[in-house]
C-alpha atoms as a PDB file:
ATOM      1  CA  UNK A   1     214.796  -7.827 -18.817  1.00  0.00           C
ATOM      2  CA  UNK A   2     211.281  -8.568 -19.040  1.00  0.00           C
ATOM      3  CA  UNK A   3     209.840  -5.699 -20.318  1.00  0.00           C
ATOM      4  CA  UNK A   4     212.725  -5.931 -23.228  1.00  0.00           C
ATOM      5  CA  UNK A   5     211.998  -9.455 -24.486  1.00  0.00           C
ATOM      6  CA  UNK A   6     208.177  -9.266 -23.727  1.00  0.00           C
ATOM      7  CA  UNK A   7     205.231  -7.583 -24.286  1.00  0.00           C
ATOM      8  CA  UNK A   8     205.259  -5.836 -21.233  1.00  0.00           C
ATOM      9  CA  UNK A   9     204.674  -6.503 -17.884  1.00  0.00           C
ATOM     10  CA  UNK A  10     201.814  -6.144 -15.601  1.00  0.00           C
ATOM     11  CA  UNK A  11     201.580  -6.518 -12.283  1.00  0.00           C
ATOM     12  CA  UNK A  12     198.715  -9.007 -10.578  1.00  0.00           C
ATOM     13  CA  UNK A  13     198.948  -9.327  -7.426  1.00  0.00           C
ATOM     14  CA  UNK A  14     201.797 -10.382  -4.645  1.00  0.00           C
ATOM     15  CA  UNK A  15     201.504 -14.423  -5.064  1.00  0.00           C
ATOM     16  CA  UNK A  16     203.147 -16.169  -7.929  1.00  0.00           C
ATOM     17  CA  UNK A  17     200.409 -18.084  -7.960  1.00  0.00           C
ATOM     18  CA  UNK A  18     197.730 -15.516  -9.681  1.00  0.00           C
ATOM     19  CA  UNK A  19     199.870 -14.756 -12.626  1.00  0.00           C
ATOM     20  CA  UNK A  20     199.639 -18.922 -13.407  1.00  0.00           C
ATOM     21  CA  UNK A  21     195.881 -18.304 -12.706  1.00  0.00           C
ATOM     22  CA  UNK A  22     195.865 -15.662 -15.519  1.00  0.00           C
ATOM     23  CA  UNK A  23     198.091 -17.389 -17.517  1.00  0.00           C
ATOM     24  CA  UNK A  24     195.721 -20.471 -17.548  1.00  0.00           C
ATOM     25  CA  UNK A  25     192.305 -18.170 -18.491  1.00  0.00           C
ATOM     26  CA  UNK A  26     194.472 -17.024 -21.077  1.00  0.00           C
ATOM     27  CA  UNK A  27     194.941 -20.568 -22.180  1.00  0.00           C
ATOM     28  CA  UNK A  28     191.475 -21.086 -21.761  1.00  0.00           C
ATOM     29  CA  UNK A  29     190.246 -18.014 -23.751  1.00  0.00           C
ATOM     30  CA  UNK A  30     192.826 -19.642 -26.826  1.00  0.00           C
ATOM     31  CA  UNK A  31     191.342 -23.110 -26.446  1.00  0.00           C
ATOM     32  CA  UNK A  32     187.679 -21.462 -26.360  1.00  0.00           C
ATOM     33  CA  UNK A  33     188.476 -19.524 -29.735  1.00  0.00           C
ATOM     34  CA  UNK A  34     189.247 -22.746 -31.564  1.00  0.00           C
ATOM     35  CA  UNK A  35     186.697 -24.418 -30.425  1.00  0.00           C
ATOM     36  CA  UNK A  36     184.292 -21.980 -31.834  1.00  0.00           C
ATOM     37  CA  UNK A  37     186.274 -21.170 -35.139  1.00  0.00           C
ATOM     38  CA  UNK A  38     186.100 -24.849 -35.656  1.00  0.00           C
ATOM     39  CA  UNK A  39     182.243 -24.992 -35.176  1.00  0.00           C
ATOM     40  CA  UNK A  40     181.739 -21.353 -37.684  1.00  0.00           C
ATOM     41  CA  UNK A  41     184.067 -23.232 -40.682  1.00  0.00           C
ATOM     42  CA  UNK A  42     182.651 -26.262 -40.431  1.00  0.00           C
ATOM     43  CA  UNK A  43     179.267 -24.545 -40.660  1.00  0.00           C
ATOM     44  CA  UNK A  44     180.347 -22.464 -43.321  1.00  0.00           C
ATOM     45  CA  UNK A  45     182.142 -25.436 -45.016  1.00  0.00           C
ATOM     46  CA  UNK A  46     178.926 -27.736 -44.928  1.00  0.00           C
ATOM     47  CA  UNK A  47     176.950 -24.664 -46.384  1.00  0.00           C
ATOM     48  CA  UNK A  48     179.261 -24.849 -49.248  1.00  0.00           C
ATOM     49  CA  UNK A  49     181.111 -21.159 -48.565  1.00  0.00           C
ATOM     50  CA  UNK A  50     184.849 -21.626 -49.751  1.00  0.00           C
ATOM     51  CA  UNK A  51     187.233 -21.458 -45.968  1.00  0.00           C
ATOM     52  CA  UNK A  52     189.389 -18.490 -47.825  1.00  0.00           C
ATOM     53  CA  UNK A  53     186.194 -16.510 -48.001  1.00  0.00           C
ATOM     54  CA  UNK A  54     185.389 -16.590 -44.485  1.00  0.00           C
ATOM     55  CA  UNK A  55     189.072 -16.364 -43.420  1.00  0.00           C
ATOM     56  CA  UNK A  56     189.076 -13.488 -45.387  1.00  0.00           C
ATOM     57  CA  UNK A  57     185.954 -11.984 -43.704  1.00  0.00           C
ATOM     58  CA  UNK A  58     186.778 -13.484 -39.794  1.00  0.00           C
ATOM     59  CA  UNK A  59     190.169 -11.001 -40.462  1.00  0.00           C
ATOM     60  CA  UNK A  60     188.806  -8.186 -41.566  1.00  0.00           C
ATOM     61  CA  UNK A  61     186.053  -8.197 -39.177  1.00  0.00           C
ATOM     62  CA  UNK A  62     187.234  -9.366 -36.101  1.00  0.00           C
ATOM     63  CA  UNK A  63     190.991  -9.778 -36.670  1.00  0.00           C
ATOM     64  CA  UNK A  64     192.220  -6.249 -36.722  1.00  0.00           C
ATOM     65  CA  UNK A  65     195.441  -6.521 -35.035  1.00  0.00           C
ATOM     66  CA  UNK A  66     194.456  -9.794 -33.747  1.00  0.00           C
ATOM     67  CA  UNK A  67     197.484 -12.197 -34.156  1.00  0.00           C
ATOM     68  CA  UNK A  68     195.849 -14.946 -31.924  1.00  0.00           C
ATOM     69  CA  UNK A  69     192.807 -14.661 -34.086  1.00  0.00           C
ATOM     70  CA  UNK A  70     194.503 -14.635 -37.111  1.00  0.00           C
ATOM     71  CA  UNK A  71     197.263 -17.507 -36.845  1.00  0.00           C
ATOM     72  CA  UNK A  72     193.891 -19.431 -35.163  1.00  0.00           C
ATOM     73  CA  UNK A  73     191.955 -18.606 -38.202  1.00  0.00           C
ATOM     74  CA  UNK A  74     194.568 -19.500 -40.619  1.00  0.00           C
ATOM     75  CA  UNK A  75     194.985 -23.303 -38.842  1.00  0.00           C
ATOM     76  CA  UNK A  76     191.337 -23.382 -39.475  1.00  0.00           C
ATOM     77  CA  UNK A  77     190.965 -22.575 -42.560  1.00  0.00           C
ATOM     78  CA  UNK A  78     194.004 -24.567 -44.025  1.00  0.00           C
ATOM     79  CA  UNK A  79     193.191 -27.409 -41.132  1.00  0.00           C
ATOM     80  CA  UNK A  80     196.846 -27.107 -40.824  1.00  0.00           C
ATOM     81  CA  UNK A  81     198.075 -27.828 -37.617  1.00  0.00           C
ATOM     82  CA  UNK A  82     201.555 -29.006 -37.914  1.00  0.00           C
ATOM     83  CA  UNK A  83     204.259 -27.605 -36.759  1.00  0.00           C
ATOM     84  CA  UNK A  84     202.796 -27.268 -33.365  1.00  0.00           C
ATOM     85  CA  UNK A  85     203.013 -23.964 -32.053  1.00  0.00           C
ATOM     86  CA  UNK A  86     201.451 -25.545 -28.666  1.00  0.00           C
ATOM     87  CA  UNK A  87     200.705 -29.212 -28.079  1.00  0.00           C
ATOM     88  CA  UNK A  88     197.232 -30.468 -27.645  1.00  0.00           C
ATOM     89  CA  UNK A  89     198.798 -32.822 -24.484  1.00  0.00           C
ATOM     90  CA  UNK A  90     200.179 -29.261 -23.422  1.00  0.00           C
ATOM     91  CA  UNK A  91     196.423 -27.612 -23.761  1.00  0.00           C
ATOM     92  CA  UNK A  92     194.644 -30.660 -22.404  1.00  0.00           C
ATOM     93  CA  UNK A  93     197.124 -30.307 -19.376  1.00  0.00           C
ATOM     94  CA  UNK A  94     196.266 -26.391 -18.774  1.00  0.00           C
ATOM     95  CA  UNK A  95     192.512 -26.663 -19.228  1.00  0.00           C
ATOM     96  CA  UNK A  96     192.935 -29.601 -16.622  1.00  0.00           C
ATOM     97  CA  UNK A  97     194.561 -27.106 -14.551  1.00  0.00           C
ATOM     98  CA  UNK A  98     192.381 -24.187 -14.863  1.00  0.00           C
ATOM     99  CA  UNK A  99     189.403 -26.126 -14.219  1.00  0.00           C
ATOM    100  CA  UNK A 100     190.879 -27.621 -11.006  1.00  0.00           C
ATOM    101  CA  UNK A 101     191.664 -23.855 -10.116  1.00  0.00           C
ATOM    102  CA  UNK A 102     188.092 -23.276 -10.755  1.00  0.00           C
ATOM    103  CA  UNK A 103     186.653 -26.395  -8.645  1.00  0.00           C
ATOM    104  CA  UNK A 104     189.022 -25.078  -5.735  1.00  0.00           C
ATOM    105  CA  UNK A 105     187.154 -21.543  -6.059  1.00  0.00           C
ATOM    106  CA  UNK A 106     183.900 -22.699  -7.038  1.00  0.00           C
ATOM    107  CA  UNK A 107     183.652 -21.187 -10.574  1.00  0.00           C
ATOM    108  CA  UNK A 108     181.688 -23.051 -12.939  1.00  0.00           C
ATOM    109  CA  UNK A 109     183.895 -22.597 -16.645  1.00  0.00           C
ATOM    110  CA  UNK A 110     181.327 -24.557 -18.855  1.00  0.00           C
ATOM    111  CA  UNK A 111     183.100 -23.508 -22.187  1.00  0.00           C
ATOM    112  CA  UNK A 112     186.240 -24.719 -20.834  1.00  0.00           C
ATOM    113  CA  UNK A 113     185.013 -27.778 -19.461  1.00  0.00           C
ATOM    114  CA  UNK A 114     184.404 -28.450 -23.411  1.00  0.00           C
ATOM    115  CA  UNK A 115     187.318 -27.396 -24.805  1.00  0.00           C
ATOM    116  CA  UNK A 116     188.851 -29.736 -22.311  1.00  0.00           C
ATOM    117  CA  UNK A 117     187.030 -32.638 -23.179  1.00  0.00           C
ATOM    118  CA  UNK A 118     187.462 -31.589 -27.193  1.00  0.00           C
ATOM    119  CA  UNK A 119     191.413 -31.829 -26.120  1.00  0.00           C
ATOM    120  CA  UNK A 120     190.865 -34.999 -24.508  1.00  0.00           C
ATOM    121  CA  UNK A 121     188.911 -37.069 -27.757  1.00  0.00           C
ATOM    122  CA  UNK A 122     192.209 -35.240 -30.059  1.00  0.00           C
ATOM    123  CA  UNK A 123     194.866 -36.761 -27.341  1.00  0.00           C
ATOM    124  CA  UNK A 124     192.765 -39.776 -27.179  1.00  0.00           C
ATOM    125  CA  UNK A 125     192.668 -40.082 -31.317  1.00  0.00           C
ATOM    126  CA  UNK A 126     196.515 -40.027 -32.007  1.00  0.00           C
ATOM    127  CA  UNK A 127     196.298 -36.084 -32.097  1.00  0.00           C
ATOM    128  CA  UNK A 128     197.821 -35.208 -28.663  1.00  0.00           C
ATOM    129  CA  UNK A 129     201.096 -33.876 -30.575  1.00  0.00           C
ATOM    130  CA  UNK A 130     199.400 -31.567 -33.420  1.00  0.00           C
ATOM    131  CA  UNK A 131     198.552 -28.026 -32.329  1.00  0.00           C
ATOM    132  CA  UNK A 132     195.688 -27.428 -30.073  1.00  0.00           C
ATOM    133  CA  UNK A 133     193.984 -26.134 -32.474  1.00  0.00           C
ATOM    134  CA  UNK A 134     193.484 -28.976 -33.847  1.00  0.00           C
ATOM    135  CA  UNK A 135     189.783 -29.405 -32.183  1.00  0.00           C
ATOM    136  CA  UNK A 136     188.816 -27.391 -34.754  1.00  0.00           C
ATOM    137  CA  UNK A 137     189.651 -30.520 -37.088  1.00  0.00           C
ATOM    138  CA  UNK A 138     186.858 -32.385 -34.171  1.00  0.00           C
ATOM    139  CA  UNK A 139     183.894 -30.072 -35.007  1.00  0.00           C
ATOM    140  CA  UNK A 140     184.258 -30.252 -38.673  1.00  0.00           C
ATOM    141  CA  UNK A 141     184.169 -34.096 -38.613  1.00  0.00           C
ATOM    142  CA  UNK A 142     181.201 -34.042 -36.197  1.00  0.00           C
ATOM    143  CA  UNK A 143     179.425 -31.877 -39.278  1.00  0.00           C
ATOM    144  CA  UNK A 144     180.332 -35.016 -41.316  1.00  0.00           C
ATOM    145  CA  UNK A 145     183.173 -33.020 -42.811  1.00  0.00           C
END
């Protein structure tokens, strides 16, 4: 049934408990992208290059098949972030997770320790109910945009 509705599946291990690991990092790795597509528009933005342009280019270049990237991009670009595809509250609450997994296994996650703060100032701004990518929308106005 699995492999019919999904993607696939793959097997990790014996405990339940890894494939919520890897489900988390994968959370993480999501979180991480906005966070830095945020920081490369509102770069771009404050230099004056139109967000279409570099939408345009971050697709072609790195988005290649790349539906994360893409829909990410897109939010980005458009700082749309409503509907929500996935809550910040519901990001802020897996990078919380993933970086208590982390503490337990003594893993520093530096990037995600950001991302979960970057959740934290959207949730604590009115934002917790936008997509997560809404951080994005928190580096641009830290450029002053």
């Amino acid at each position: 049934m699995l492999e019919a509705l999904g993607r696939g599946v793959t097997r990790l291990g014996e405990k339940a408990s890894t494939a919520n690991l890897v489900k988390l990092t994968g959370n993480v790795f999501i979180a991480s992208l906005s966070e830095s597509l945020g920081e490369a528009f509102a770069l771009t933005r404050k230099a004056g290059v139109p967000p279409e342009l570099v939408l345009d280019l971050f697709k072609s270049v790195f988005g290649q098949g790349s539906l994360i990237l893409e829909n990410y991009a897109s939010q980005v670009a458009k700082d749309k972030y409503e509907p929500a595809g996935f809550k910040a509250t519901l990001g802020l609450k897996d990078l919380r997770l993933a970086l208590s997994a982390a503490d337990a296994l003594e893993v520093q996650l530096p990037t995600a320790s950001l991302v979960r703060d970057q959740l934290l100032c959207a949730v604590a701004t009115g934002q917790g109910e936008l997509d997560w990518g809404v951080i994005a929308r928190i580096a641009a106005k830290r450029a002053g945009l």
